[in-house]
Protein backbone atom coordinates (compact mmCIF):
# COMPACT_ATOMS: atom_id res chain seq x y z
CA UNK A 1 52.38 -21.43 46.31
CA UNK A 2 53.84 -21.84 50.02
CA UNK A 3 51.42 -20.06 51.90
CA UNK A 4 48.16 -21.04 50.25
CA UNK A 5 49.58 -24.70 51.00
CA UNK A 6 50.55 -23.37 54.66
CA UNK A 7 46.87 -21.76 54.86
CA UNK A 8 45.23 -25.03 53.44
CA UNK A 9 46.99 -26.91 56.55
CA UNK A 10 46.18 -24.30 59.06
CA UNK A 11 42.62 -24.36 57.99
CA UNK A 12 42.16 -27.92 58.41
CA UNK A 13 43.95 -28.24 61.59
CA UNK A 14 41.72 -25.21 63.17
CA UNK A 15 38.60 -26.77 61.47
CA UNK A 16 39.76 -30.18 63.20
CA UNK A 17 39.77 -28.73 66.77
CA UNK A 18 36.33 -27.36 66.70
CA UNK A 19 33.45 -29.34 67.80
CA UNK A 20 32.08 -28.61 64.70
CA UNK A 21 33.87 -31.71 63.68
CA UNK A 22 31.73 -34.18 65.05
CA UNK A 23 28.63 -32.37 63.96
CA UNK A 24 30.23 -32.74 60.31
CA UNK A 25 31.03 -36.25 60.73
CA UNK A 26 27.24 -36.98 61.34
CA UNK A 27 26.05 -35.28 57.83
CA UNK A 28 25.19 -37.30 55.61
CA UNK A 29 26.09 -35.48 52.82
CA UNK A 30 29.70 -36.16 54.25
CA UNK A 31 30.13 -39.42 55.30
CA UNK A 32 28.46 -42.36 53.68
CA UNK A 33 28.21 -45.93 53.94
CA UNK A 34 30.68 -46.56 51.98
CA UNK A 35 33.40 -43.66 53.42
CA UNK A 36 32.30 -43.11 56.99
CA UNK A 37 35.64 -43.24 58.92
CA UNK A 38 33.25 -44.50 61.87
CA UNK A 39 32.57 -48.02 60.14
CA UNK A 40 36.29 -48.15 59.46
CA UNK A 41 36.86 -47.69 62.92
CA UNK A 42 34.66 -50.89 63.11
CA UNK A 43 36.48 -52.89 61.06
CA UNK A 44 39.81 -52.02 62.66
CA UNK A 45 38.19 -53.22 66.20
CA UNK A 46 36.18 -56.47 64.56
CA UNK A 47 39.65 -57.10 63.22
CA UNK A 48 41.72 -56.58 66.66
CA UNK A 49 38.99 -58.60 68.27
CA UNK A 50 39.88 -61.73 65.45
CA UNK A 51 36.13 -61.32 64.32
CA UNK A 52 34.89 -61.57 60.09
CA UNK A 53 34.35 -57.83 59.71
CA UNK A 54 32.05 -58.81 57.00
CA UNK A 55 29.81 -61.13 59.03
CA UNK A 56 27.47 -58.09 59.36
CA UNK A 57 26.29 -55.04 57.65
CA UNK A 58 28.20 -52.44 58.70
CA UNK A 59 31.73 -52.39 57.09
CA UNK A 60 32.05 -52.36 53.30
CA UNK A 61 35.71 -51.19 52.84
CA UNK A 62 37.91 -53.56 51.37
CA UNK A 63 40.42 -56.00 53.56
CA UNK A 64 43.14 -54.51 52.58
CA UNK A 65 42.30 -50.81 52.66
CA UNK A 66 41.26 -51.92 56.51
CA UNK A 67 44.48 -53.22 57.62
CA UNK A 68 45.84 -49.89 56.12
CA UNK A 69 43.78 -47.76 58.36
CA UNK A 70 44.87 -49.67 60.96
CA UNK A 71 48.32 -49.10 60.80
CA UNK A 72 47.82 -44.87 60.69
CA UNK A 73 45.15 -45.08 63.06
CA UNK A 74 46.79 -43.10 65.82
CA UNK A 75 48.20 -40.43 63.83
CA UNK A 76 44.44 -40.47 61.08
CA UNK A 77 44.09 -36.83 61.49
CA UNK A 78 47.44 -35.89 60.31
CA UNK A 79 47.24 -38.88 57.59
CA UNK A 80 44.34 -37.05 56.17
CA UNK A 81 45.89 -33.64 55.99
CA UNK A 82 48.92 -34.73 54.60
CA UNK A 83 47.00 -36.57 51.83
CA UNK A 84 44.64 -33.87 51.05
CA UNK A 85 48.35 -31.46 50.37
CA UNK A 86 49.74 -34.06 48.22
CA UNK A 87 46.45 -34.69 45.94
CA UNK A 88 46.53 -30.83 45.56
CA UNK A 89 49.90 -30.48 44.78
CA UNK A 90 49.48 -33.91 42.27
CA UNK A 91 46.46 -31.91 40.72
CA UNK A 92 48.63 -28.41 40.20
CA UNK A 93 51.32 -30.35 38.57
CA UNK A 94 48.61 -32.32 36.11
CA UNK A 95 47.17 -29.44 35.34
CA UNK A 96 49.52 -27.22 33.95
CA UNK A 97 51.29 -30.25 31.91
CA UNK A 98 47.95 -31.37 30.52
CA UNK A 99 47.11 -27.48 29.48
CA UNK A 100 50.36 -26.76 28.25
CA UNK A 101 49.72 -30.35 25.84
CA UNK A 102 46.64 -28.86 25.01
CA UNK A 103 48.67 -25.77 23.80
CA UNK A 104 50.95 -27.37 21.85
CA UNK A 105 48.62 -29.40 20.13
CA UNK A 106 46.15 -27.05 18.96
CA UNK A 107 49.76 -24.98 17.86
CA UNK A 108 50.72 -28.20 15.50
CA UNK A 109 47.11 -27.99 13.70
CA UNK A 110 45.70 -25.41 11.49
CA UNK A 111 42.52 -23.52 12.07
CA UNK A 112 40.10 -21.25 10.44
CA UNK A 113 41.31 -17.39 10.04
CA UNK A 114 38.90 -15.90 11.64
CA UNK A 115 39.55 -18.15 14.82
CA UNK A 116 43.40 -17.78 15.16
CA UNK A 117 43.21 -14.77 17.29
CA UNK A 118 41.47 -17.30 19.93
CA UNK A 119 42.86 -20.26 19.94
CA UNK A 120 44.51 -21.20 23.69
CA UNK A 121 47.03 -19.05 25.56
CA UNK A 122 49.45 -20.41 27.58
CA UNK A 123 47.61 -20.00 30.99
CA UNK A 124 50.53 -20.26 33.47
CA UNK A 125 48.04 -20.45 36.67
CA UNK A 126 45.63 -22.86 35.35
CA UNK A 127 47.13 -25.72 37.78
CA UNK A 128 47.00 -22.76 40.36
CA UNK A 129 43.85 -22.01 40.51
CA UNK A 130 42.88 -25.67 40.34
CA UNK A 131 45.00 -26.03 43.45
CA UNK A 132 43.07 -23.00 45.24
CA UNK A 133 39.95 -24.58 44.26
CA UNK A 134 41.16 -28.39 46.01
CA UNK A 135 42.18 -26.22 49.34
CA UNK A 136 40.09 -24.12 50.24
CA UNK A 137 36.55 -26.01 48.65
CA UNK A 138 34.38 -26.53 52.03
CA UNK A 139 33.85 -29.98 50.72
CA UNK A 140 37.40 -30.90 50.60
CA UNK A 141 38.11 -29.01 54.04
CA UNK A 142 35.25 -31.05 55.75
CA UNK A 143 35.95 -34.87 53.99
CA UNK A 144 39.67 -33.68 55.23
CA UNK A 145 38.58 -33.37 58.71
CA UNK A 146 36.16 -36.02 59.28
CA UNK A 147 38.22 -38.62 58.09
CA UNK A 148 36.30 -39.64 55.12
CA UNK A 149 37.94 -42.51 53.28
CA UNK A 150 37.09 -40.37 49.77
CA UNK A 151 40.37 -38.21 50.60
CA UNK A 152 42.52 -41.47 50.01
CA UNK A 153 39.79 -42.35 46.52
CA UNK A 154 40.44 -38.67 45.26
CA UNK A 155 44.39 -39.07 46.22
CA UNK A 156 44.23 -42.05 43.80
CA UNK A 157 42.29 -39.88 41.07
CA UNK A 158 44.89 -36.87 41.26
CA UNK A 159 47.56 -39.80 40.74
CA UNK A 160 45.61 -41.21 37.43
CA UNK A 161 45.60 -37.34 35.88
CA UNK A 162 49.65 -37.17 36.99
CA UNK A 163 50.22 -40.48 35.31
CA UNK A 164 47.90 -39.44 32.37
CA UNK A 165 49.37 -36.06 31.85
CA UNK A 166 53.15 -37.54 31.88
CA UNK A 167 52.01 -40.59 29.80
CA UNK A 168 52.89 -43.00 32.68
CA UNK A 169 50.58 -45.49 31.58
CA UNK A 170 51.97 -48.19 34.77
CA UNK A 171 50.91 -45.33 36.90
CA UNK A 172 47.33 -44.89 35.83
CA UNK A 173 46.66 -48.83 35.47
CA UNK A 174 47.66 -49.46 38.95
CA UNK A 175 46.02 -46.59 40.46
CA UNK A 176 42.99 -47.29 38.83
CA UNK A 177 43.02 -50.50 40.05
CA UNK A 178 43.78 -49.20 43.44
CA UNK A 179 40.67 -47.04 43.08
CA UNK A 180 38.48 -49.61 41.76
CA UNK A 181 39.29 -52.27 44.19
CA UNK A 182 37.30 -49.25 46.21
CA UNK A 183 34.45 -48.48 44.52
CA UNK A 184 34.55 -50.39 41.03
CA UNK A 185 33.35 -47.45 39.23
CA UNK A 186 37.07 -46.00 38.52
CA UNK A 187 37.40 -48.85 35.85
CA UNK A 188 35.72 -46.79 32.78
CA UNK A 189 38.88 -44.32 33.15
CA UNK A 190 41.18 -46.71 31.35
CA UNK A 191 38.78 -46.58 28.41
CA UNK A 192 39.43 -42.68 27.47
CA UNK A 193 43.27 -43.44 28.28
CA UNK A 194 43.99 -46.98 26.05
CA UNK A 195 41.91 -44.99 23.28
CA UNK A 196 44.65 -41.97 23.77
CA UNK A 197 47.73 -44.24 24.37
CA UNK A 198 46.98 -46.83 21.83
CA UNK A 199 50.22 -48.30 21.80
CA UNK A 200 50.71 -48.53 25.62
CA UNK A 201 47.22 -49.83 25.70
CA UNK A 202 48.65 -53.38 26.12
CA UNK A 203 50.66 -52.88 28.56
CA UNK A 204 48.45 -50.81 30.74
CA UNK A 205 45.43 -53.37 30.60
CA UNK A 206 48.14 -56.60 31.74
CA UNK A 207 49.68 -54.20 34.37
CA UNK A 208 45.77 -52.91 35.44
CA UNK A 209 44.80 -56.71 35.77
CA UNK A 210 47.47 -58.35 37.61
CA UNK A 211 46.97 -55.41 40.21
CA UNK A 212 43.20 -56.49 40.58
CA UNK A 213 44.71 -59.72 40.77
CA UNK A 214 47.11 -59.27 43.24
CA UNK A 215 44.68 -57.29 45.66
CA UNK A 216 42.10 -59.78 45.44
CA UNK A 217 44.43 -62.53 46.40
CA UNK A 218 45.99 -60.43 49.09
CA UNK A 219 42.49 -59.66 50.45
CA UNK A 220 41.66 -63.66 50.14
CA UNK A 221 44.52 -64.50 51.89
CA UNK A 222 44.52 -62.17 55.20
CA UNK A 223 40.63 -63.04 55.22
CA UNK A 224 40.50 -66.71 54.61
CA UNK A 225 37.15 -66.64 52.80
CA UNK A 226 35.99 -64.25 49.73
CA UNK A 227 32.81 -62.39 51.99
CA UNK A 228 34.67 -59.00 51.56
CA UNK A 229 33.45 -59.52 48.28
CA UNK A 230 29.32 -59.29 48.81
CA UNK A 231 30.26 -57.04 51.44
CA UNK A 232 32.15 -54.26 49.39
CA UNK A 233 30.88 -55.04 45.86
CA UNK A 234 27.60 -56.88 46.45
CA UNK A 235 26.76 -53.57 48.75
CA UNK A 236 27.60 -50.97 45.47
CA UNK A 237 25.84 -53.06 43.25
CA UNK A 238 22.89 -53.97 45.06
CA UNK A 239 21.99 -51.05 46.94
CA UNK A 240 20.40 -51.89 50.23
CA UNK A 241 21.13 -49.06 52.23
CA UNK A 242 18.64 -46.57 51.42
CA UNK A 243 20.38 -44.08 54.47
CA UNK A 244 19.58 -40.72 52.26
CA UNK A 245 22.68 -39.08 50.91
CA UNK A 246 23.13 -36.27 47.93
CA UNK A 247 22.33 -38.54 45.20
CA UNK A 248 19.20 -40.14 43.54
CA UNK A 249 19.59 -43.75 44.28
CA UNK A 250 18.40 -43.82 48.10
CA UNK A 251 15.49 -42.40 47.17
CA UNK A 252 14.50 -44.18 43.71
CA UNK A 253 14.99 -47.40 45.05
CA UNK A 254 13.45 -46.59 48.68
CA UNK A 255 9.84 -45.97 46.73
CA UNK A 256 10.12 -48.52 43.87
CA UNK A 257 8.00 -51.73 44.58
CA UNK A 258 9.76 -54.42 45.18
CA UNK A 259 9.39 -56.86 42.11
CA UNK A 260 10.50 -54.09 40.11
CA UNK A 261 13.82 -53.64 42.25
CA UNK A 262 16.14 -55.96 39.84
CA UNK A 263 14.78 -54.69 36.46
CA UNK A 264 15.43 -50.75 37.71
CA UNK A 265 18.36 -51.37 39.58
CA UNK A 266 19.97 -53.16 36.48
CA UNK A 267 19.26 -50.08 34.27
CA UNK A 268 20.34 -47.98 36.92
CA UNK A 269 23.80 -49.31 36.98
CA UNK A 270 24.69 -49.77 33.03
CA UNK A 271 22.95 -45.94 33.11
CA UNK A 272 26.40 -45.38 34.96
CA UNK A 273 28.96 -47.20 32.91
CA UNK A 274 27.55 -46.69 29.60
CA UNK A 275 28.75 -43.23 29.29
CA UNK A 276 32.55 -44.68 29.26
CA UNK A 277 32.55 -45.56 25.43
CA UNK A 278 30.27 -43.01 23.70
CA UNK A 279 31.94 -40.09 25.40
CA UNK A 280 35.21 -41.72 24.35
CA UNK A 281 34.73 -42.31 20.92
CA UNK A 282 33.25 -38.00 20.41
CA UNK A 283 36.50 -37.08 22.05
CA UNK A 284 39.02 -39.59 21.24
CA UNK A 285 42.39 -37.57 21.86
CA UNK A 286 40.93 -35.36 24.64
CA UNK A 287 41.11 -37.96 27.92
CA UNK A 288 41.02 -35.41 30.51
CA UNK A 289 37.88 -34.29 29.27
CA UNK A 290 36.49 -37.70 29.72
CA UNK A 291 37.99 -38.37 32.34
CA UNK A 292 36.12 -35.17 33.72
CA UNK A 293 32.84 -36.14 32.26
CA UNK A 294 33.03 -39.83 34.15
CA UNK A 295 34.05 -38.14 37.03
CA UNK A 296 31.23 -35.79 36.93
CA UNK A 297 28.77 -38.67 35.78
CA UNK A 298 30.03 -40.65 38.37
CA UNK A 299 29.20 -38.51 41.45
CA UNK A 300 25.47 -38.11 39.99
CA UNK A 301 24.63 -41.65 39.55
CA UNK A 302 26.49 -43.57 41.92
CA UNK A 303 24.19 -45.22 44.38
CA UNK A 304 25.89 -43.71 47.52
CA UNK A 305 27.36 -40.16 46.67
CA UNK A 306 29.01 -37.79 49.15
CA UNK A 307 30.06 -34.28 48.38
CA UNK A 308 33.77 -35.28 47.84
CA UNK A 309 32.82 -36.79 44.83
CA UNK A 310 32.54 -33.43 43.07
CA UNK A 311 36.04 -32.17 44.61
CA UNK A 312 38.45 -33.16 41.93
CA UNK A 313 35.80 -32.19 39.04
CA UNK A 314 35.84 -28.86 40.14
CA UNK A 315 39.51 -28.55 40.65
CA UNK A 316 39.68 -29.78 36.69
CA UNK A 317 37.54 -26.78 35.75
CA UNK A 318 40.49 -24.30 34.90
CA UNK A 319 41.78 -26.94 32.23
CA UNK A 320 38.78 -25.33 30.20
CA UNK A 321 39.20 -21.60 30.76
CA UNK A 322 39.59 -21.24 27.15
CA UNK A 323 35.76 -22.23 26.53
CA UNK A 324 34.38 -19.38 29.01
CA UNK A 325 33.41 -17.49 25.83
CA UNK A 326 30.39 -20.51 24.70
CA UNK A 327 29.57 -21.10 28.70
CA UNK A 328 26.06 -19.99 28.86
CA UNK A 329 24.86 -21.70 32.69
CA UNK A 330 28.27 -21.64 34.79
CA UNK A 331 27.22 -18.99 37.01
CA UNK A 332 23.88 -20.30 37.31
CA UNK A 333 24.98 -23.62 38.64
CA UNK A 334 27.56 -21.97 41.04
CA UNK A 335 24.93 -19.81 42.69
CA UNK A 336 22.61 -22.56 42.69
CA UNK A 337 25.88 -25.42 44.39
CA UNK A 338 25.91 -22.59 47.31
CA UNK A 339 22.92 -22.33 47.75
CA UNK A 340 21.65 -25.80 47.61
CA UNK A 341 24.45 -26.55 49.94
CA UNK A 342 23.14 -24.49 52.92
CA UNK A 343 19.31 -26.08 52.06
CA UNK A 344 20.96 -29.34 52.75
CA UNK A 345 21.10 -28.97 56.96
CA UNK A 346 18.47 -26.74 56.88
CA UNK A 347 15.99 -29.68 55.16
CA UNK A 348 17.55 -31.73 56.98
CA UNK A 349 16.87 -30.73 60.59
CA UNK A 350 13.18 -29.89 59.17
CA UNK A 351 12.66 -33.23 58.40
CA UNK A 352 14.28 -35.41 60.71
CA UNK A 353 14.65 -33.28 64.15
CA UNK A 354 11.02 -30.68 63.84
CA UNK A 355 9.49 -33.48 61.48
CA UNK A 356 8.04 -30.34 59.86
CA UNK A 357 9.06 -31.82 56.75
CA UNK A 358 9.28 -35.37 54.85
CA UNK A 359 11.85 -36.81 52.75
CA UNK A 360 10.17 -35.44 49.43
CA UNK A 361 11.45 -31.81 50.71
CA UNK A 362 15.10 -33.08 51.16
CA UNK A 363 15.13 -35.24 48.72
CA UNK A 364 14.10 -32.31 46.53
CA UNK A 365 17.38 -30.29 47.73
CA UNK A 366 19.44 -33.21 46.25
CA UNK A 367 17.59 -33.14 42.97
CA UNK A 368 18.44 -29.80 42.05
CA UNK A 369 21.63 -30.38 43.07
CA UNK A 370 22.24 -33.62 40.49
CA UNK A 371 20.28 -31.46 37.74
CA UNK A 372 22.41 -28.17 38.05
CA UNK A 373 25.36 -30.35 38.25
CA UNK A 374 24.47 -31.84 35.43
CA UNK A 375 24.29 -28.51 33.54
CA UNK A 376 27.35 -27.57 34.20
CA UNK A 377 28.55 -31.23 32.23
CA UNK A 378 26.51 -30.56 29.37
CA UNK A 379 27.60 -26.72 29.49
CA UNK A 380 31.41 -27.81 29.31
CA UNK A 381 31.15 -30.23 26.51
CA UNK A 382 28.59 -28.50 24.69
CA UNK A 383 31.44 -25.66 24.71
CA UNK A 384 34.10 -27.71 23.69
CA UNK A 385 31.88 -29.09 20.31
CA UNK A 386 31.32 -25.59 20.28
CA UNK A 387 34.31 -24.04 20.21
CA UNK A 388 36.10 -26.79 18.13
CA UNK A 389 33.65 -26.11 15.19
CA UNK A 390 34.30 -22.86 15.05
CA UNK A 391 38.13 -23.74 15.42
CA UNK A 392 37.96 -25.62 12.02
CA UNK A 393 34.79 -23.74 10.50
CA UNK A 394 35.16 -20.02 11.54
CA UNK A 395 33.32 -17.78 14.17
CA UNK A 396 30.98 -15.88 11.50
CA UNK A 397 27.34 -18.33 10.87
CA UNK A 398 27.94 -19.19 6.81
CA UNK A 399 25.44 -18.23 4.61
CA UNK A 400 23.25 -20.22 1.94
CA UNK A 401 21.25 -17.55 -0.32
CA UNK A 402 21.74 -15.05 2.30
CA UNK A 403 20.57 -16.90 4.95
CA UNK A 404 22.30 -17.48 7.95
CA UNK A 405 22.73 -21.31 8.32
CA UNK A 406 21.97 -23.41 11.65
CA UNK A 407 24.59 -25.63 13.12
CA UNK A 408 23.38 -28.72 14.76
CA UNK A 409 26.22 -30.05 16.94
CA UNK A 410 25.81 -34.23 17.16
């Protein structure tokens, strides 16, 4: 494990000496409104300068998460780096305890001869590979080295699986309310975990709100007024940066008229958070997978989505190597995320540097990327269902009068 941690370094550090660097930190696939280490670099100077960081429209990280930055400022780079090795070696660690869980617990129940041959082996590199994935994944390579403020929001997330694999409930309340003092959005996770832990779920909602509670107060007191609030929140919830990105949002909003704005942008947001409970209650001993499926849900709807969004998804993907046998589009959507990634600059520069193009062609690109994404969601859990009927029911289709029978999964 040593030298694909001493590679992971050594590519980000070359990678960070390159010019290319700058060039990355202008994508806008990259850096967003919300994670652009440039508009922290803002609000660490407004702040120097004894000037509301918030008075404008150009810093929406949270008071607290600025005065942080401003402490590691000089040595950022090496912050980042450091960060990006401990989330990996947070998500190996998770990884293997949660599969070896899921081991043991489909060992304790019993299952349909025909199936016992195939229920889960003990896959020793699952937390491995999902630590090969973090590394070396160009999108976690370039948030790395431009600074992106999703590194420390995906740190927190590999600390909420750690905690959830381990059953440290403290753990996953307060670093969900670390991450959701962020980006609000990381709230839904406690739903899947309180329905798991149901006798922890007490203590984990009184530790998860006197966090909130703390940070807010902290954040009141070092700004003297409660701005940082429209600023941060307002910003997420509202959505009036339509600066195109790789999700829908910018775009849906950008061509909506405008006394329709509230109605759509309502629906837009439940559309996000409504998932939470539903998913929960189909899988109501499985949080990882819901955790994955928010996750997932999470990069495709959010209103400003960056490609690190999809980093620690994709590192959970080895969790499920069990259900490659019902899989029917993975391949498809991998060949399609590569693809669709090198469109992105390519649009891009068509659009906004030949104006050759409009925003229909790029906003195309990002379209297909949100629908084969979502494919690969619905592929996963459609597998699970999938694989758990037969677990109970058999492999072989039952027969009525000779007649193979249809299974409709709900």
């Amino acid at each position: 494990m040593l030298p694909e941690v001493f590679i992971g370094v050594f590519l980000r550090l070359s990678v960070a000496m390159v010019p290319l660097t700058v060039w990355l930190a202008e994508r806008v696939e990259i850096s967003t409104p919300t994670s652009s280490w440039k508009r922290v670099e803002e609000g660490i100077a407004l702040k120097r300068f004894k000037l509301d960081p918030y008075s404008g429209d150009v810093v929406h990280e949270p008071p607290l998460n600025i005065i942080f930055y401003s402490y590691i400022y000089n040595y950022s780079s090496y912050f980042f780096i450091v960060l990006d090795i401990v989330t990996a070696l947070l998500l190996k660690q998770s990884i293997d305890k949660i599969h070896a869980s899921m081991v043991a617990k489909e060992k304790e129940h019993d299952c349909h001869p025909s199936f016992s041959a195939l229920k889960i082996k003990l896959n020793e590199k699952a937390g491995y590979f999902s630590l090969l994935i973090f590394l070396f994944n160009p999108y976690s390579i370039a948030l790395c080295v431009t600074k992106s403020t999703q590194c420390t929001t995906n740190f927190l997330y590999a600390s909420i699986l750690w905690g959830l694999a381990h059953a440290n409930i403290s753990l996953v309340a307060i670093s969900t309310a670390l991450a959701s003092y962020s980006s609000l959005f990381p709230v839904m996770f406690l739903v899947p975990v309180f329905m798991q832990h149901r006798s922890k779920a007490l203590l984990g909602g009184v530790l998860f709100s006197t966090a909130t509670a703390l940070l807010h107060l902290l954040s009141y007191q070092v700004t003297g007024s409660w701005n940082y609030l429209d600023s941060v929140y307002g910003f997420i919830l509202t959505v009036p940066d339509y600066t195109p990105n790789i999700g829908a949002a910018w775009y849906f909003f950008s061509e909506m008229f405008s006394h329709f704005t509230v109605l759509f942008l309502s629906v837009y947001q439940l559309n996000l958070i409504l998932y939470s409970l539903p998913l929960t209650l189909k899988f109501p001993n499985n949080a990882p997978l819901v955790i994955f499926a928010l996750l997932t849900i999470m990069a495709l709807f959010k209103p400003y989505t960056s490609v690190g969004d999809y980093v620690i998804p994709w590192a959970m993907l080895p969790l499920w190597s069990h259900l490659k046998k019902y899989l029917q589009q993975f391949y498809v959507v991998a060949v399609a995320t590569v693809v669709l990634t090198l469109l992105w600059p390519v649009l891009w520069y068509l659009w906004v540097h030949c104006l050759n193009a409009n925003s229909n062609f790029y906003f195309a690109i990002t379209l297909a990327f949100v629908l084969f994404q979502s494919f690969l969601l619905s592929d996963v859990l459609y597998a699970k269902m999938r694989r758990d009927y037969a677990l109970k029911h058999g492999i072989e289709h039952q027969k009525i009068d000779g007649v193979d029978t249809v299974v409709t999964l709900n």
